[in-house]
PDB file of N, CA and C in Angstrom:
ATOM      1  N   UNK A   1     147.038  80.488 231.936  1.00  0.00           N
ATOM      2  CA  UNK A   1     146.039  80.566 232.983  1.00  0.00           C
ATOM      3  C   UNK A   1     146.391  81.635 234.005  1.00  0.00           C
ATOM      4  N   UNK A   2     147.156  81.805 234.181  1.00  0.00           N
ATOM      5  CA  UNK A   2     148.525  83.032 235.108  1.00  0.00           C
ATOM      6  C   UNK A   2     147.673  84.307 234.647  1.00  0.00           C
ATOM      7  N   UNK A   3     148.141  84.517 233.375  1.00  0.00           N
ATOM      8  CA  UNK A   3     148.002  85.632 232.819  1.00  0.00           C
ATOM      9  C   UNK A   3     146.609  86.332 233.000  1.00  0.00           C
ATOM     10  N   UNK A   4     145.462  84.956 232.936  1.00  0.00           N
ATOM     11  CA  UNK A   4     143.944  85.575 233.068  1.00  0.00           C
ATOM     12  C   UNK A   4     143.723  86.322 234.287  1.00  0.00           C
ATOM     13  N   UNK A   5     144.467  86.058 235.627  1.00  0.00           N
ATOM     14  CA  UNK A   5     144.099  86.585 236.629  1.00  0.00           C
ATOM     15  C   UNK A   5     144.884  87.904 236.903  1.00  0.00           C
ATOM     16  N   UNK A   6     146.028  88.001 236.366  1.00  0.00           N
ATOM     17  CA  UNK A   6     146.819  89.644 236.673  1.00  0.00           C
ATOM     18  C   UNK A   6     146.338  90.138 235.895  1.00  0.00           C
ATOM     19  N   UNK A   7     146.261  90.102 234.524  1.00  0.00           N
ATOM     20  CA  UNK A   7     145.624  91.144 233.683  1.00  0.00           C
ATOM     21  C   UNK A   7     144.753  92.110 234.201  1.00  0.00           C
ATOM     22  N   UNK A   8     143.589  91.862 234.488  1.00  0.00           N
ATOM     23  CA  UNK A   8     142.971  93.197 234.811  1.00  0.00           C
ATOM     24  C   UNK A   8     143.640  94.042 236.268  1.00  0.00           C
ATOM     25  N   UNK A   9     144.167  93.246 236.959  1.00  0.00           N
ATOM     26  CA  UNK A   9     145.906  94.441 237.955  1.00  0.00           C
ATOM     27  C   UNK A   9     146.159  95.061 237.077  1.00  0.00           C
ATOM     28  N   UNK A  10     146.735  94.993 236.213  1.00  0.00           N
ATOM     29  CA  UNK A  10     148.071  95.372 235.313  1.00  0.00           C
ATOM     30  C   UNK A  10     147.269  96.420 234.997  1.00  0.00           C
ATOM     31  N   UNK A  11     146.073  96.294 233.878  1.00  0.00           N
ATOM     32  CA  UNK A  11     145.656  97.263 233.029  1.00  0.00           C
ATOM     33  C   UNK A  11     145.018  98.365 234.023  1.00  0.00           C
ATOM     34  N   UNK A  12     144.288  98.195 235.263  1.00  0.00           N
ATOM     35  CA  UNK A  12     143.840  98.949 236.181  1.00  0.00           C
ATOM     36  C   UNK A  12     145.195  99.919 236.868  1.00  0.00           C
ATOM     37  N   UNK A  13     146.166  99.633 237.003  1.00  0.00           N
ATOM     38  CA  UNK A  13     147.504 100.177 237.362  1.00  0.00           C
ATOM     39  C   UNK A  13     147.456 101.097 236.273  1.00  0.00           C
ATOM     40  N   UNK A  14     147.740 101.018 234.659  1.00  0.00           N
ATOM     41  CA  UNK A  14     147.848 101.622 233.608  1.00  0.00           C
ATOM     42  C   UNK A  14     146.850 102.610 233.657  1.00  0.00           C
ATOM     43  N   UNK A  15     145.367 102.391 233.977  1.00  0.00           N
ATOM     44  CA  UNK A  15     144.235 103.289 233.272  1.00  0.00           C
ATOM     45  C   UNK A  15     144.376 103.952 234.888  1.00  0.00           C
ATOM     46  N   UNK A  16     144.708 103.964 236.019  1.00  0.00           N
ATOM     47  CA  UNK A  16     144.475 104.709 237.283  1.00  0.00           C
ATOM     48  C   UNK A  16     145.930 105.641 237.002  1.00  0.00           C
ATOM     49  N   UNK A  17     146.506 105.419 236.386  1.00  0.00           N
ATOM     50  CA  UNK A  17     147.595 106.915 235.998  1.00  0.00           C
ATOM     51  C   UNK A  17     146.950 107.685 235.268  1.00  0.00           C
ATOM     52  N   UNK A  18     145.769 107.668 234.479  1.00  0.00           N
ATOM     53  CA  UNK A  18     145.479 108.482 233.362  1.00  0.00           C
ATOM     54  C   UNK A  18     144.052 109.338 234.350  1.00  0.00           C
ATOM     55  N   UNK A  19     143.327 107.971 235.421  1.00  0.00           N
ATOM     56  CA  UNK A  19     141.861 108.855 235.794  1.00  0.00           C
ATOM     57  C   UNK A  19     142.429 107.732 237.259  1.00  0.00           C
ATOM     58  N   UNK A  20     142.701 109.051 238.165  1.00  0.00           N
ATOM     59  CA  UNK A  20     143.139 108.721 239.420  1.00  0.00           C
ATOM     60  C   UNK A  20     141.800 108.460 240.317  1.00  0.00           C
ATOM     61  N   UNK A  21     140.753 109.058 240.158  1.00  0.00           N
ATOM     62  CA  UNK A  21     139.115 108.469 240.549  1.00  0.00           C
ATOM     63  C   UNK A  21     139.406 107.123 240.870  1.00  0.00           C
ATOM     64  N   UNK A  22     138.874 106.460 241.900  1.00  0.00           N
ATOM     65  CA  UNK A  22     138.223 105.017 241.975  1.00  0.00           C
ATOM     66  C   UNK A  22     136.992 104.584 241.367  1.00  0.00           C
ATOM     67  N   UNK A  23     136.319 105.750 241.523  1.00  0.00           N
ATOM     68  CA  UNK A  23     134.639 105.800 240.651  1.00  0.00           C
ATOM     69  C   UNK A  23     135.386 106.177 239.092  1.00  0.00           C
ATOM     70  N   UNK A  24     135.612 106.741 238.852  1.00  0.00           N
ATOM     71  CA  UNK A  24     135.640 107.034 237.335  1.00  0.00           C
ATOM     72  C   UNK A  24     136.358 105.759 236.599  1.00  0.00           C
ATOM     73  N   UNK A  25     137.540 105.552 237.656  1.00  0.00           N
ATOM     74  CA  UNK A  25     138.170 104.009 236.832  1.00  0.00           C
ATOM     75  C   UNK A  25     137.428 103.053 236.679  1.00  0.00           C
ATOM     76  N   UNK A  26     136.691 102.547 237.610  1.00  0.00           N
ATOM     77  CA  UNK A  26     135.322 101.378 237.705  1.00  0.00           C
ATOM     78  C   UNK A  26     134.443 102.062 236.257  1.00  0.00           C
ATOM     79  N   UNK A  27     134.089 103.527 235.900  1.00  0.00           N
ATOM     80  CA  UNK A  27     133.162 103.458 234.785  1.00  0.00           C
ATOM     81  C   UNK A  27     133.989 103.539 233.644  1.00  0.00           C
ATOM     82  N   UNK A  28     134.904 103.701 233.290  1.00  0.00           N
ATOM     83  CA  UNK A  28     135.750 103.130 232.407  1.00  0.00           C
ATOM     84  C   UNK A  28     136.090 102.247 232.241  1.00  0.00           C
ATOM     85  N   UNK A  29     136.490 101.606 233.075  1.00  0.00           N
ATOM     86  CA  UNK A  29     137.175  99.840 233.005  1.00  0.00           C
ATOM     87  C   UNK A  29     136.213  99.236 233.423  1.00  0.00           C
ATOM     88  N   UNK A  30     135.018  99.119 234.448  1.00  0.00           N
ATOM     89  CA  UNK A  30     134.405  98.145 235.249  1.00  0.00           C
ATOM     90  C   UNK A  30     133.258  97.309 233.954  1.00  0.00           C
ATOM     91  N   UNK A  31     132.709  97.944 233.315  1.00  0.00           N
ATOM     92  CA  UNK A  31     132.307  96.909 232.073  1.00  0.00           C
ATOM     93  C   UNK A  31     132.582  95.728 231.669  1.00  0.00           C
ATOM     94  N   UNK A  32     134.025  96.654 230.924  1.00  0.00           N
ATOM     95  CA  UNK A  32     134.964  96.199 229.912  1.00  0.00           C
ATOM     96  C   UNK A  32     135.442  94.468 231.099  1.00  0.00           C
ATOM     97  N   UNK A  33     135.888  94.649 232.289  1.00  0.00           N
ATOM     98  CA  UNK A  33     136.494  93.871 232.732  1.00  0.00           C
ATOM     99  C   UNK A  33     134.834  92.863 233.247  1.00  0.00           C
ATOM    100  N   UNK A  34     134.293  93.331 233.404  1.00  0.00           N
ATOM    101  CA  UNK A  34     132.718  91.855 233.790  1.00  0.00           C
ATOM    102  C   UNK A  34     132.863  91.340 232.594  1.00  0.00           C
ATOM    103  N   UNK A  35     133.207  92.228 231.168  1.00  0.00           N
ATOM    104  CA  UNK A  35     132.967  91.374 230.204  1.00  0.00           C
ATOM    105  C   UNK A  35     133.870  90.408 229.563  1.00  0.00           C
ATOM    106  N   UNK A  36     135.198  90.716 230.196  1.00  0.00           N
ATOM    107  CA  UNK A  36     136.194  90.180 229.943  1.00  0.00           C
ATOM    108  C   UNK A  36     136.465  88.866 230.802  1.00  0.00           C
ATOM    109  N   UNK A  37     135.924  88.948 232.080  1.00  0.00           N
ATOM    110  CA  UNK A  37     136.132  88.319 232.909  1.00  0.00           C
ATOM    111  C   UNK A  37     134.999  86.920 232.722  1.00  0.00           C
ATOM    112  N   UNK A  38     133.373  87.037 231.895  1.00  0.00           N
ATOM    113  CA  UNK A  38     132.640  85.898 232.052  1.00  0.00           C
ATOM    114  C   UNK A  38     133.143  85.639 230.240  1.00  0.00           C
ATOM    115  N   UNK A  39     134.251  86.230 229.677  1.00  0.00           N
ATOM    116  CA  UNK A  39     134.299  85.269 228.157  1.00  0.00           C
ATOM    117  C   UNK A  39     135.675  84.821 228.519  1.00  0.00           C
ATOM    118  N   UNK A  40     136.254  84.870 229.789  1.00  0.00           N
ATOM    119  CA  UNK A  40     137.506  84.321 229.771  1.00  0.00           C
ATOM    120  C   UNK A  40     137.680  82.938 231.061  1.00  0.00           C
ATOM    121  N   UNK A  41     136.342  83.086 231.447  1.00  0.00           N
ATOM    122  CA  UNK A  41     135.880  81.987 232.570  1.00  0.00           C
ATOM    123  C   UNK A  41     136.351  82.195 234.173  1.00  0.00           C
ATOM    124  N   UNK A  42     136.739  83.679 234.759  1.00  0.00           N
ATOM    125  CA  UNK A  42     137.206  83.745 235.110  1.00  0.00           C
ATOM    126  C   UNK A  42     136.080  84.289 236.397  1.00  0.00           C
ATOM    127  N   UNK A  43     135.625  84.023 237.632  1.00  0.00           N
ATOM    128  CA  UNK A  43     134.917  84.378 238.585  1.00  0.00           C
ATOM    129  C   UNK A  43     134.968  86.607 238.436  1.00  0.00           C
ATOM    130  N   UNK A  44     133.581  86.413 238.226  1.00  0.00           N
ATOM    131  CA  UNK A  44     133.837  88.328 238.099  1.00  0.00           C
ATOM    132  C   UNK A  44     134.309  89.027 239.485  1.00  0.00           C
ATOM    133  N   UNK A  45     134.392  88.321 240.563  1.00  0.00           N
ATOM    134  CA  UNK A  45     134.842  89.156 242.020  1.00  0.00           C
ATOM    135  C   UNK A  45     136.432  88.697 241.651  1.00  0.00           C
ATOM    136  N   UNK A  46     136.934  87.717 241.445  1.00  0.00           N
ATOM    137  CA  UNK A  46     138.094  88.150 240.934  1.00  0.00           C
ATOM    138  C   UNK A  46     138.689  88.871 240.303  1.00  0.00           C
ATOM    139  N   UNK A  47     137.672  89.236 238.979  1.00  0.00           N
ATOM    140  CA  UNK A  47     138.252  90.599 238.413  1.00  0.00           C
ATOM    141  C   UNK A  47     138.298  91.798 239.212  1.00  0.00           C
ATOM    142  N   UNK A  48     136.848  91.593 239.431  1.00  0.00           N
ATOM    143  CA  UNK A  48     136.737  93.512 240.852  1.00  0.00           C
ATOM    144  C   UNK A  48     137.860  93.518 241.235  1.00  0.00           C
ATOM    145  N   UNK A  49     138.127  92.335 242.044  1.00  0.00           N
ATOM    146  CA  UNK A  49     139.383  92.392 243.216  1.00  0.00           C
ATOM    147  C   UNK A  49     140.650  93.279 242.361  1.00  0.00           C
ATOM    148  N   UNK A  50     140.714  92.306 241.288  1.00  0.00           N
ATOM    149  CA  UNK A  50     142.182  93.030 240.786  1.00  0.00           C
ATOM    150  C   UNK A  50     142.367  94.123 240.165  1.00  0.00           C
ATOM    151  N   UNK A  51     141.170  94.584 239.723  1.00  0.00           N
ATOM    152  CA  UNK A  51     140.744  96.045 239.219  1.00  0.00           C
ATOM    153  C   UNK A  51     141.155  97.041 240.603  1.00  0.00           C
ATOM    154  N   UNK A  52     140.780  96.391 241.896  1.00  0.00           N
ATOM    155  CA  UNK A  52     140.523  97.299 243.003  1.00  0.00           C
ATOM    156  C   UNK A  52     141.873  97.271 243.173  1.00  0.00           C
ATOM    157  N   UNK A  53     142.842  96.197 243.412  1.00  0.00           N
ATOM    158  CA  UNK A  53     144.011  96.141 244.079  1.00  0.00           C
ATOM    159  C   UNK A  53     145.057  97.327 243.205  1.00  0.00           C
ATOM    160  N   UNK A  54     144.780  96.915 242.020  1.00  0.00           N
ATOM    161  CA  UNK A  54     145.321  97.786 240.798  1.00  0.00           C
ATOM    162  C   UNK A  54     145.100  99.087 240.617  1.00  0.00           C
ATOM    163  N   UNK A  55     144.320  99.597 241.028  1.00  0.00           N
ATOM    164  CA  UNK A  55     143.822 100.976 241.351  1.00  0.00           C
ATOM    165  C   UNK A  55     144.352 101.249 243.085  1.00  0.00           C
ATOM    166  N   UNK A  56     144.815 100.535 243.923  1.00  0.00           N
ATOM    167  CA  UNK A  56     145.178 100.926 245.212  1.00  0.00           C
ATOM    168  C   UNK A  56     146.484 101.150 245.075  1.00  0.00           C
ATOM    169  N   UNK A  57     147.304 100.021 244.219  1.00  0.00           N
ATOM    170  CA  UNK A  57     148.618  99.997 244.028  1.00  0.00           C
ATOM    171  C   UNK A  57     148.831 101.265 244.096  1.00  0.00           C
ATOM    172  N   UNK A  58     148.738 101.655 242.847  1.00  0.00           N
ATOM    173  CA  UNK A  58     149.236 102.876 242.121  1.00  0.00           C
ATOM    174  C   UNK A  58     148.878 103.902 242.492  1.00  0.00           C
ATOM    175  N   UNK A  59     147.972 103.951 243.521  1.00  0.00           N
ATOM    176  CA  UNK A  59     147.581 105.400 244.136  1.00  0.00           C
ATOM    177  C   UNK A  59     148.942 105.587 245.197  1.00  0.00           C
ATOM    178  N   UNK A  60     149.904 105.349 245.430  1.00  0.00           N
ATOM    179  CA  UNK A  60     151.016 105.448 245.986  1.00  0.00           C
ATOM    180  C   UNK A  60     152.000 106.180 244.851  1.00  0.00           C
ATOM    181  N   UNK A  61     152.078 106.347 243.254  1.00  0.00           N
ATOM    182  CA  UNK A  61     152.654 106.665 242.558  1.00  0.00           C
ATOM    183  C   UNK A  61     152.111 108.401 242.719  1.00  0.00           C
ATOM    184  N   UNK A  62     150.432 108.568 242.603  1.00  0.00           N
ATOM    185  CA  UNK A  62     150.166 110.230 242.896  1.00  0.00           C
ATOM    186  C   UNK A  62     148.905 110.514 244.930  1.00  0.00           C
ATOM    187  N   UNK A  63     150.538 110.423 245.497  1.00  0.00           N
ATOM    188  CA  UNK A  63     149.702 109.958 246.592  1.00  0.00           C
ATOM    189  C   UNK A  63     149.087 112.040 247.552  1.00  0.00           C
ATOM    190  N   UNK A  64     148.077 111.582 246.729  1.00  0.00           N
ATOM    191  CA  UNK A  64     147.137 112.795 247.020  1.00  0.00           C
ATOM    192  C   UNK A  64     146.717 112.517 248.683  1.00  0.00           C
ATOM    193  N   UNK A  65     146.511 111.158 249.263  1.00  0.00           N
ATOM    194  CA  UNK A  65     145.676 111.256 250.138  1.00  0.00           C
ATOM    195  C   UNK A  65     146.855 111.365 251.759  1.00  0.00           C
ATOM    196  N   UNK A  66     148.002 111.605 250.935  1.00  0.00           N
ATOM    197  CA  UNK A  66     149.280 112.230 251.825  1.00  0.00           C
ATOM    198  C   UNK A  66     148.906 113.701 251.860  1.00  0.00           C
ATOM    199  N   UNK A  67     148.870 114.296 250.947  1.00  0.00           N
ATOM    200  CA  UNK A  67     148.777 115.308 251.451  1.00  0.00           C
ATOM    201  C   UNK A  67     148.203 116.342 252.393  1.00  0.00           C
ATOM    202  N   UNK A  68     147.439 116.480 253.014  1.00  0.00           N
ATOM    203  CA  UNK A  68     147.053 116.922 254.508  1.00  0.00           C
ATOM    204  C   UNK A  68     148.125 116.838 255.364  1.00  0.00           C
ATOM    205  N   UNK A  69     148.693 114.781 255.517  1.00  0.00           N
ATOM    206  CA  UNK A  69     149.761 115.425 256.799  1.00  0.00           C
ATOM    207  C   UNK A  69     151.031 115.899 256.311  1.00  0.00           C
ATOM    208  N   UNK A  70     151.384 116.195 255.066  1.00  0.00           N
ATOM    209  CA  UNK A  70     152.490 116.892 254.477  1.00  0.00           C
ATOM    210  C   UNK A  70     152.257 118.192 255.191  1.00  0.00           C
ATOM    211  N   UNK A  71     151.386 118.912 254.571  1.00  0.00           N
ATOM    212  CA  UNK A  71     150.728 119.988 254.934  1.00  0.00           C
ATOM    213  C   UNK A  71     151.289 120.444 256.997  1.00  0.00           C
ATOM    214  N   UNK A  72     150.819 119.618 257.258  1.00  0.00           N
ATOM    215  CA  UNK A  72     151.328 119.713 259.567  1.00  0.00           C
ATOM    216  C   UNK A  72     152.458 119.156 259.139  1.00  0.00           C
ATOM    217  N   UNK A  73     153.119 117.848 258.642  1.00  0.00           N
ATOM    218  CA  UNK A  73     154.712 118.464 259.191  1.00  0.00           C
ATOM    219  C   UNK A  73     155.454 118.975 258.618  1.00  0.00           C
ATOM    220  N   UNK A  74     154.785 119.821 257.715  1.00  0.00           N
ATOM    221  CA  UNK A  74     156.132 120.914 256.842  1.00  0.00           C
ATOM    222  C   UNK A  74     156.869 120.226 255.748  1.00  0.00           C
ATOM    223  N   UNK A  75     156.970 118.862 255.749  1.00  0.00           N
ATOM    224  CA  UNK A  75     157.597 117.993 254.288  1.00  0.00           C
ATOM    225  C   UNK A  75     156.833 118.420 253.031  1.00  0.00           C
ATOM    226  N   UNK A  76     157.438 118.268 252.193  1.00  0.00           N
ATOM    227  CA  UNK A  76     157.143 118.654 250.509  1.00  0.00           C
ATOM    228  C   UNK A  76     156.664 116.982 249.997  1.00  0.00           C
ATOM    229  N   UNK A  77     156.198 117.083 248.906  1.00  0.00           N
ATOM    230  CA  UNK A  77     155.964 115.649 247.794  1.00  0.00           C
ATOM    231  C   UNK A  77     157.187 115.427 247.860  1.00  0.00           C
ATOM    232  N   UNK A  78     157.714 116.039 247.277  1.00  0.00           N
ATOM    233  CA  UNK A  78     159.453 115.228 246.855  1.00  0.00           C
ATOM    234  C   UNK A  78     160.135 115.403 247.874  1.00  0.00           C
ATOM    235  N   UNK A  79     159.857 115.501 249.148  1.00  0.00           N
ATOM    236  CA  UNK A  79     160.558 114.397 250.131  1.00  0.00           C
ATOM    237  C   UNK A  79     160.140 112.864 250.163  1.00  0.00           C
ATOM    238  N   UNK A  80     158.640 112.407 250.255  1.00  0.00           N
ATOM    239  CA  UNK A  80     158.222 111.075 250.166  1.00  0.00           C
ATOM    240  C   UNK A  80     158.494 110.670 249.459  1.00  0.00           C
ATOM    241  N   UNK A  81     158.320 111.169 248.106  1.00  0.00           N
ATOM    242  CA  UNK A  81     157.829 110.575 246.902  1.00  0.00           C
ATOM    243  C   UNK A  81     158.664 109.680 246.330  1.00  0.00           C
ATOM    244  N   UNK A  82     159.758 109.385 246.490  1.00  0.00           N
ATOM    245  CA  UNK A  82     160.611 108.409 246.505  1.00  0.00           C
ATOM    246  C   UNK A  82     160.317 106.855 247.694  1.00  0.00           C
ATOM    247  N   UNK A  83     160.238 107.170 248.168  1.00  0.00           N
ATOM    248  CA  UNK A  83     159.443 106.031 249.259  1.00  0.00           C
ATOM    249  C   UNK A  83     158.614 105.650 249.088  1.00  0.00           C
ATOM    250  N   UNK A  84     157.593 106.716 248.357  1.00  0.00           N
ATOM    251  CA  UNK A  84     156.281 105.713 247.869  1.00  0.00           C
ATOM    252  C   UNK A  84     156.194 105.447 246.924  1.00  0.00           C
ATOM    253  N   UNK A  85     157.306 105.793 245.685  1.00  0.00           N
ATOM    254  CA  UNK A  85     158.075 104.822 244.503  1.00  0.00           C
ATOM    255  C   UNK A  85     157.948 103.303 244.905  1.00  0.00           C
ATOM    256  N   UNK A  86     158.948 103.278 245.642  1.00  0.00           N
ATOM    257  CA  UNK A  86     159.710 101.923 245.997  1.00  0.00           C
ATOM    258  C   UNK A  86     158.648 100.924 246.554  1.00  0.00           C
ATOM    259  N   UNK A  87     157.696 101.726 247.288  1.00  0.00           N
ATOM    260  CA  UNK A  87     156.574 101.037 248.180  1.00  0.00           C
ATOM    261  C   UNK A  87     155.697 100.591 247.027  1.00  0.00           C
ATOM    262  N   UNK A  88     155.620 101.277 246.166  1.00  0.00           N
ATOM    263  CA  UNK A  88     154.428 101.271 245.353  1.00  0.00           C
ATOM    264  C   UNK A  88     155.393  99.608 243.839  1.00  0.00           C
ATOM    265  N   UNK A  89     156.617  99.872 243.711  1.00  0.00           N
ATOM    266  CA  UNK A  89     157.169  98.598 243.331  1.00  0.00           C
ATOM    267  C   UNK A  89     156.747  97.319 244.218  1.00  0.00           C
ATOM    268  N   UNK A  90     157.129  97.618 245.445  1.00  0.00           N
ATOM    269  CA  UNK A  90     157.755  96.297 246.308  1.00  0.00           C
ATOM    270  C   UNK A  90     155.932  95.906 246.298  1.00  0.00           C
ATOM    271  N   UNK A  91     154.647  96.700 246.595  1.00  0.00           N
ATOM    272  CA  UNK A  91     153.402  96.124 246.776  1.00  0.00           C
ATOM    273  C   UNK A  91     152.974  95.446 245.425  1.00  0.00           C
ATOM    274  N   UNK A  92     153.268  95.985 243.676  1.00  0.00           N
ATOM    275  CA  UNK A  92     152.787  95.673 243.000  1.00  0.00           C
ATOM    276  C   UNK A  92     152.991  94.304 242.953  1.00  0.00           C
ATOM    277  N   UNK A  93     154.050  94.436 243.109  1.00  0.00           N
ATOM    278  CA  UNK A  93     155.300  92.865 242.889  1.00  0.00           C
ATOM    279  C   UNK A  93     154.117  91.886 243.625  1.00  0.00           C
ATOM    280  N   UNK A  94     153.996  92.282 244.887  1.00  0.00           N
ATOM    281  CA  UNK A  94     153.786  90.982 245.783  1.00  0.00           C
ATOM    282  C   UNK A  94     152.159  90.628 245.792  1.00  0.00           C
ATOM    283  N   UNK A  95     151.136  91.799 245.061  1.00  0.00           N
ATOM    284  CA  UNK A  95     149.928  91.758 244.736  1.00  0.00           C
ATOM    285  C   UNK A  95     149.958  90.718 243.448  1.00  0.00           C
ATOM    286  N   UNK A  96     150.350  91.281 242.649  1.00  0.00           N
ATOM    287  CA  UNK A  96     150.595  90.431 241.349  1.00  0.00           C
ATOM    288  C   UNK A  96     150.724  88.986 241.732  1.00  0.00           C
ATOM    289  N   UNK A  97     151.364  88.682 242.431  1.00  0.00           N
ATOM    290  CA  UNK A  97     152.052  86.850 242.765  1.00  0.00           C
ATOM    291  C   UNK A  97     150.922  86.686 243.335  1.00  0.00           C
ATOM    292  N   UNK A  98     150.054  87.540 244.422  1.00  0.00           N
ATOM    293  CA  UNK A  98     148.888  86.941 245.124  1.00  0.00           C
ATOM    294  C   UNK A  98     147.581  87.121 244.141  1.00  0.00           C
ATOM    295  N   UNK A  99     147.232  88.053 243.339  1.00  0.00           N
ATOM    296  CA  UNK A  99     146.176  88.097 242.207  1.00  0.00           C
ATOM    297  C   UNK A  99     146.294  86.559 241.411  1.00  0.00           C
ATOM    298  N   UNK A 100     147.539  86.481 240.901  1.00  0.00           N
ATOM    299  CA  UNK A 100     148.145  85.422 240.289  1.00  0.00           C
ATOM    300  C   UNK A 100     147.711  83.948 240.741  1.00  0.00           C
ATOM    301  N   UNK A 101     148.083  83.782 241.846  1.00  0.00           N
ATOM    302  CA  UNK A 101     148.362  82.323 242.191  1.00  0.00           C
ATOM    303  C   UNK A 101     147.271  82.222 243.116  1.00  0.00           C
ATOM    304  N   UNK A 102     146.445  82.903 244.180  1.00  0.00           N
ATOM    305  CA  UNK A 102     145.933  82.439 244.924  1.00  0.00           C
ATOM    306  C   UNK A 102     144.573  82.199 244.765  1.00  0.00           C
ATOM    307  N   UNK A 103     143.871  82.609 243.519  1.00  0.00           N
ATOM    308  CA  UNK A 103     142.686  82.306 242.749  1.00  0.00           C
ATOM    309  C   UNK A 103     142.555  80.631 242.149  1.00  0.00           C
ATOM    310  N   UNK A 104     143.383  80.136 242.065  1.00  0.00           N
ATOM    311  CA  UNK A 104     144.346  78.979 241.671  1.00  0.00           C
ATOM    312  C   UNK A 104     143.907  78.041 242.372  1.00  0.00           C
ATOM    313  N   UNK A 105     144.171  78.403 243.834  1.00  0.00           N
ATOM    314  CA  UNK A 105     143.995  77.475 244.960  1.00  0.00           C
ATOM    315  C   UNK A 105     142.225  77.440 245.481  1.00  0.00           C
ATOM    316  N   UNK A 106     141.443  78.053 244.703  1.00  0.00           N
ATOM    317  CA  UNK A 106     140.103  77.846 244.895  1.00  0.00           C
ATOM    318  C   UNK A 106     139.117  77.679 243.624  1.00  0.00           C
TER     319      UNK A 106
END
């Protein structure tokens, strides 16, 4: 029962490395997951949610929307980009347990 609710996190994490878009990931995945989500009994705003969270995660792995203030204070990618490694671990982690369990409680 666990598993029904991270899954579409997980796979949205996977397919937002390949099409970093928020719109393009939703027309690739956003189907697939309504359809996955009413043959697996699972409320479809729960899926959105974890599609969305899963696609936010990982935008910390190619964090484009840093770049501007890189740009004013003179830092490079690979000064952050290690920080938003770790950030981008420590959030999946704690999204996952809340995708997970707190659908549970309603």
């Amino acid at each position: 029962m666990c598993a029904r609710f991270s899954c579409p996190l997980v796979q949205a994490s996977i397919v937002n490395v390949f099409v970093p878009s928020a719109g393009g990931q939703w027309q690739v995945q956003g189907p697939i997951m309504i359809d996955a989500a009413q043959t697996l009994g699972i409320p479809v705003s729960v899926a959105i949610n974890s599609v969305s969270i899963g696609d936010i995660v990982t935008n910390l792995m190619q964090p484009f929307f840093v770049l501007p203030a890189l740009g004013l204070s003179g830092l490079s990618l690979k000064d952050i980009w290690g920080y938003c490694l770790v950030s981008m671990i420590i959030l999946f982690i704690i999204s996952t347990i809340g995708v997970t369990f707190i659908p549970m409680l309603f």
